[in-house]
Protein backbone atom coordinates (compact mmCIF):
# COMPACT_ATOMS: atom_id res chain seq x y z
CA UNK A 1 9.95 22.64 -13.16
CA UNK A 2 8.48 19.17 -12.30
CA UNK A 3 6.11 17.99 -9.78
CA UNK A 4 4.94 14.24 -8.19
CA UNK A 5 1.28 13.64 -8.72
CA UNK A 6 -0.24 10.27 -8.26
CA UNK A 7 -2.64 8.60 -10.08
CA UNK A 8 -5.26 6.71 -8.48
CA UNK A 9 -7.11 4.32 -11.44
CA UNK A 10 -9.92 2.08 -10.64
CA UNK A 11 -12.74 -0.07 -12.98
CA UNK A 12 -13.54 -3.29 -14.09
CA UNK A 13 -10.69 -5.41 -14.97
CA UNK A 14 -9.65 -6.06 -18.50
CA UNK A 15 -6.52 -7.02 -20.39
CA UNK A 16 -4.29 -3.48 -21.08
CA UNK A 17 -5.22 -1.32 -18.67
CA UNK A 18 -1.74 -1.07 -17.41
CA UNK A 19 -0.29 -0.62 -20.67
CA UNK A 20 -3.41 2.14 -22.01
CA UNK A 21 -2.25 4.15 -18.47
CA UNK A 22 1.57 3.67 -18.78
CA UNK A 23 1.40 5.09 -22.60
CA UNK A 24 -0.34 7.92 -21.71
CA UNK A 25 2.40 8.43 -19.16
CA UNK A 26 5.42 7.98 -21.63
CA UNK A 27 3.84 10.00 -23.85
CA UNK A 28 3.69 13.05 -21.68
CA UNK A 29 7.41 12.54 -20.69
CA UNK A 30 6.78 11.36 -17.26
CA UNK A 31 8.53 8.77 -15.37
CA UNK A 32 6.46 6.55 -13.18
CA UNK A 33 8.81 6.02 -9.77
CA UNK A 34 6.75 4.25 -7.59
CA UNK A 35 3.28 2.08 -8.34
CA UNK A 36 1.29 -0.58 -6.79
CA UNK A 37 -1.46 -2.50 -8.98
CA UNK A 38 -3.93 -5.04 -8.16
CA UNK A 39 -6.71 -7.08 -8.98
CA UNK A 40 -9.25 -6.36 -6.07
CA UNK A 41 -12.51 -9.00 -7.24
CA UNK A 42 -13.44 -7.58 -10.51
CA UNK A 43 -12.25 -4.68 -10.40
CA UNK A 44 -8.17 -3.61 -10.96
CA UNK A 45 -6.82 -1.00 -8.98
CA UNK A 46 -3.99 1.22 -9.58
CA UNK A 47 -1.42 3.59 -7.60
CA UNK A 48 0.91 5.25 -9.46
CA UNK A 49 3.55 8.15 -8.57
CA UNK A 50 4.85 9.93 -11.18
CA UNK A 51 7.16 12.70 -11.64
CA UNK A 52 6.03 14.68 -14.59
CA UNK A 53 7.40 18.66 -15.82
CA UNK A 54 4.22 20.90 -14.41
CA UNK A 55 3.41 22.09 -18.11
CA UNK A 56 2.50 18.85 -18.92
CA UNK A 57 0.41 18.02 -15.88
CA UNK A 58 -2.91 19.53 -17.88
CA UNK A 59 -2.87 17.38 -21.20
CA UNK A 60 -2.16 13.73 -19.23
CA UNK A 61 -5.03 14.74 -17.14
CA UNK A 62 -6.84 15.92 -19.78
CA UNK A 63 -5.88 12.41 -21.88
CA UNK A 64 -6.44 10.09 -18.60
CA UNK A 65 -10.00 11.68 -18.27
CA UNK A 66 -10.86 10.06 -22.13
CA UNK A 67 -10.25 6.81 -20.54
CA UNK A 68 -14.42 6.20 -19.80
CA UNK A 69 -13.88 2.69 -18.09
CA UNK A 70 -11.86 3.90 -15.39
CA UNK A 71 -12.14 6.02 -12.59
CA UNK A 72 -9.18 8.32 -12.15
CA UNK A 73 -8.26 10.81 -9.65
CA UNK A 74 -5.06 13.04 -10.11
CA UNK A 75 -3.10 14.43 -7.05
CA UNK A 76 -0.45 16.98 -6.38
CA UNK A 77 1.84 15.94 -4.25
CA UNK A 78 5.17 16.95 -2.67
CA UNK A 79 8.17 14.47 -1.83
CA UNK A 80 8.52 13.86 1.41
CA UNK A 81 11.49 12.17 3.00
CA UNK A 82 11.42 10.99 6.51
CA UNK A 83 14.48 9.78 8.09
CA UNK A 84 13.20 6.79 10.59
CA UNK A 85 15.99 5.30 13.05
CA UNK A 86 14.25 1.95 13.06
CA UNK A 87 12.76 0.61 10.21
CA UNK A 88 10.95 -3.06 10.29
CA UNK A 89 8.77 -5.84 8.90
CA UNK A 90 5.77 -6.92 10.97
CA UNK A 91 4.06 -9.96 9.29
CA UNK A 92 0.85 -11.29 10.90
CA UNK A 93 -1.37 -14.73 9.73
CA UNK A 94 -3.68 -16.67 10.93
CA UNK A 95 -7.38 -17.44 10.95
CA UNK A 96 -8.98 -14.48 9.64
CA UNK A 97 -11.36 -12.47 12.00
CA UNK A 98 -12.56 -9.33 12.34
CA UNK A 99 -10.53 -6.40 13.41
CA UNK A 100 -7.01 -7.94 13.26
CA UNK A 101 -6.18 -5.09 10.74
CA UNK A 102 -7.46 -2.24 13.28
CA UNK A 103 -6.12 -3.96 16.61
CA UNK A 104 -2.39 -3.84 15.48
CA UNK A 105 -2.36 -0.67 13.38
CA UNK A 106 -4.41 1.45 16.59
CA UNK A 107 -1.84 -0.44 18.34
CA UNK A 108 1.06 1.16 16.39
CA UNK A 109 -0.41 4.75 16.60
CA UNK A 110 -0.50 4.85 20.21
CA UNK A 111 3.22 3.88 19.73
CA UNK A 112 3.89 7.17 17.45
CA UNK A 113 4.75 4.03 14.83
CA UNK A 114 4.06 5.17 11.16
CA UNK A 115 3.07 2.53 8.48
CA UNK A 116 4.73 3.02 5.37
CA UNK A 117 2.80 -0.17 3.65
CA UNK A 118 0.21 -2.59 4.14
CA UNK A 119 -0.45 -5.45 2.23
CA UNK A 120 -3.37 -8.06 3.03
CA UNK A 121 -4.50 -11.27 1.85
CA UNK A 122 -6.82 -14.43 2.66
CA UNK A 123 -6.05 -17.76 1.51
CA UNK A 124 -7.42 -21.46 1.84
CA UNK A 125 -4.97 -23.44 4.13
CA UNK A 126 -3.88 -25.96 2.16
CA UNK A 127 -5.62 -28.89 3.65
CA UNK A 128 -7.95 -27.47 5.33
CA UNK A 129 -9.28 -24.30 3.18
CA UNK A 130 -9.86 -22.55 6.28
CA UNK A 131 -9.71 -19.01 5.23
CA UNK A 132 -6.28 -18.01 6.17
CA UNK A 133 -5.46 -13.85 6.97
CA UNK A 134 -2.16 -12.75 6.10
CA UNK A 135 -1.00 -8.98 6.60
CA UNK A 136 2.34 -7.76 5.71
CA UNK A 137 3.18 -4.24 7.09
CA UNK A 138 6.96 -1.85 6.78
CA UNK A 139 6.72 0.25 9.54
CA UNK A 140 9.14 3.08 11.18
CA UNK A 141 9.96 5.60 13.80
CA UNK A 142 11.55 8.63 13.99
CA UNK A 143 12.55 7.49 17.10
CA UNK A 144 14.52 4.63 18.87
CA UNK A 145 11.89 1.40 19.02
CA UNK A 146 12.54 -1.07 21.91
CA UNK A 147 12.15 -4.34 19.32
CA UNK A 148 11.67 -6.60 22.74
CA UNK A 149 8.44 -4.49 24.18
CA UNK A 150 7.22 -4.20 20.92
CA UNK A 151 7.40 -8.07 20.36
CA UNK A 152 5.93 -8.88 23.53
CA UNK A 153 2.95 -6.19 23.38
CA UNK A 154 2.32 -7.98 19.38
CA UNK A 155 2.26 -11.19 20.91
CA UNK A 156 -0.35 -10.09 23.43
CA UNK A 157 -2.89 -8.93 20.66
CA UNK A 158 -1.79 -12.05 18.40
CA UNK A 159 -2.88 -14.14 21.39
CA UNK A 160 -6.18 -12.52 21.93
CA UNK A 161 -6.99 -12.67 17.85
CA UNK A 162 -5.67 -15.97 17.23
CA UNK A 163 -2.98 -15.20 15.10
CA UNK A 164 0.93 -15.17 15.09
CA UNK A 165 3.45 -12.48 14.76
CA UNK A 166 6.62 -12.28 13.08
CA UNK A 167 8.85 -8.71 13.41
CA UNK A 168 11.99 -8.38 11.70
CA UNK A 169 14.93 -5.70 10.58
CA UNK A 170 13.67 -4.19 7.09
């Protein structure tokens, strides 16, 4: 029988982390599906779903937990499949300010909107190197989503945090 667990990896960042973890991983027979990795300041984080036969969940956790310059976590989890009827790409920059992250996605909760992905960044503007926010989110509904109210509602909180709004079919 086989199971998902993910692998949450964290620590200061050095050349072959990626490789130490994804050996361990081949070596148990487990196939890494989905993964997102990232240098966060000094640090490199690491998300990693894997699908793995249950007798060999033990001896990768076992052989993860040897690794002493990273801190690991190990979760069972269950594949879920939602079916959403709209699916889209909401893209947001600007000048960065507090609580542009927490306006929009409160925003999409009241809406019964789930976020399947977030991805932020701040950059220099080119010219300028005003810090620059950028948020990139994939979000969907089991049910219908009127794409105009939705735009116009965005561009209301855009307006009020000085920042523009782009939605989009995924």
């Amino acid at each position: 029988m086989r199971k998902k667990i993910i692998i949450s990896a964290n620590g200061q960042d050095k050349q072959g982390i990626v490789s130490e973890i994804s050996s361990l991983i081949n070596f148990h027979k487990a196939n890494i599906e989905t993964s997102r990795m990232i240098k966060l300041g000094s640090d490199f984080a690491m998300l990693i779903l894997i699908d793995i036969d249950t007798k060999k969940i033990k001896n990768l956790t076992k052989d993860l937990g040897k690794i002493s310059h990273l801190k690991i976590n190990i979760t069972e989890t269950k594949e879920q499949i939602t079916e959403h009827k709209n699916k889209l790409h909401l893209h947001i920059n600007g000048a960065d300010n507090e609580g542009i992250v927490y306006s929009f996605t409160n925003y999409l909760l009241d809406l019964n909107i789930n976020i399947q992905e977030v991805n932020t960044i701040i950059k220099n503007a080119p010219m300028s190197a005003t810090p620059l926010f950028m948020m990139d989110l994939i979000i969907g509904s089991k049910h219908e989503i009127n794409e105009i109210e939705l735009k116009q509602e965005l561009i209301k909180i855009s307006e009020k945090l000085g920042v523009e709004t782009i939605l989009k079919k995924y």
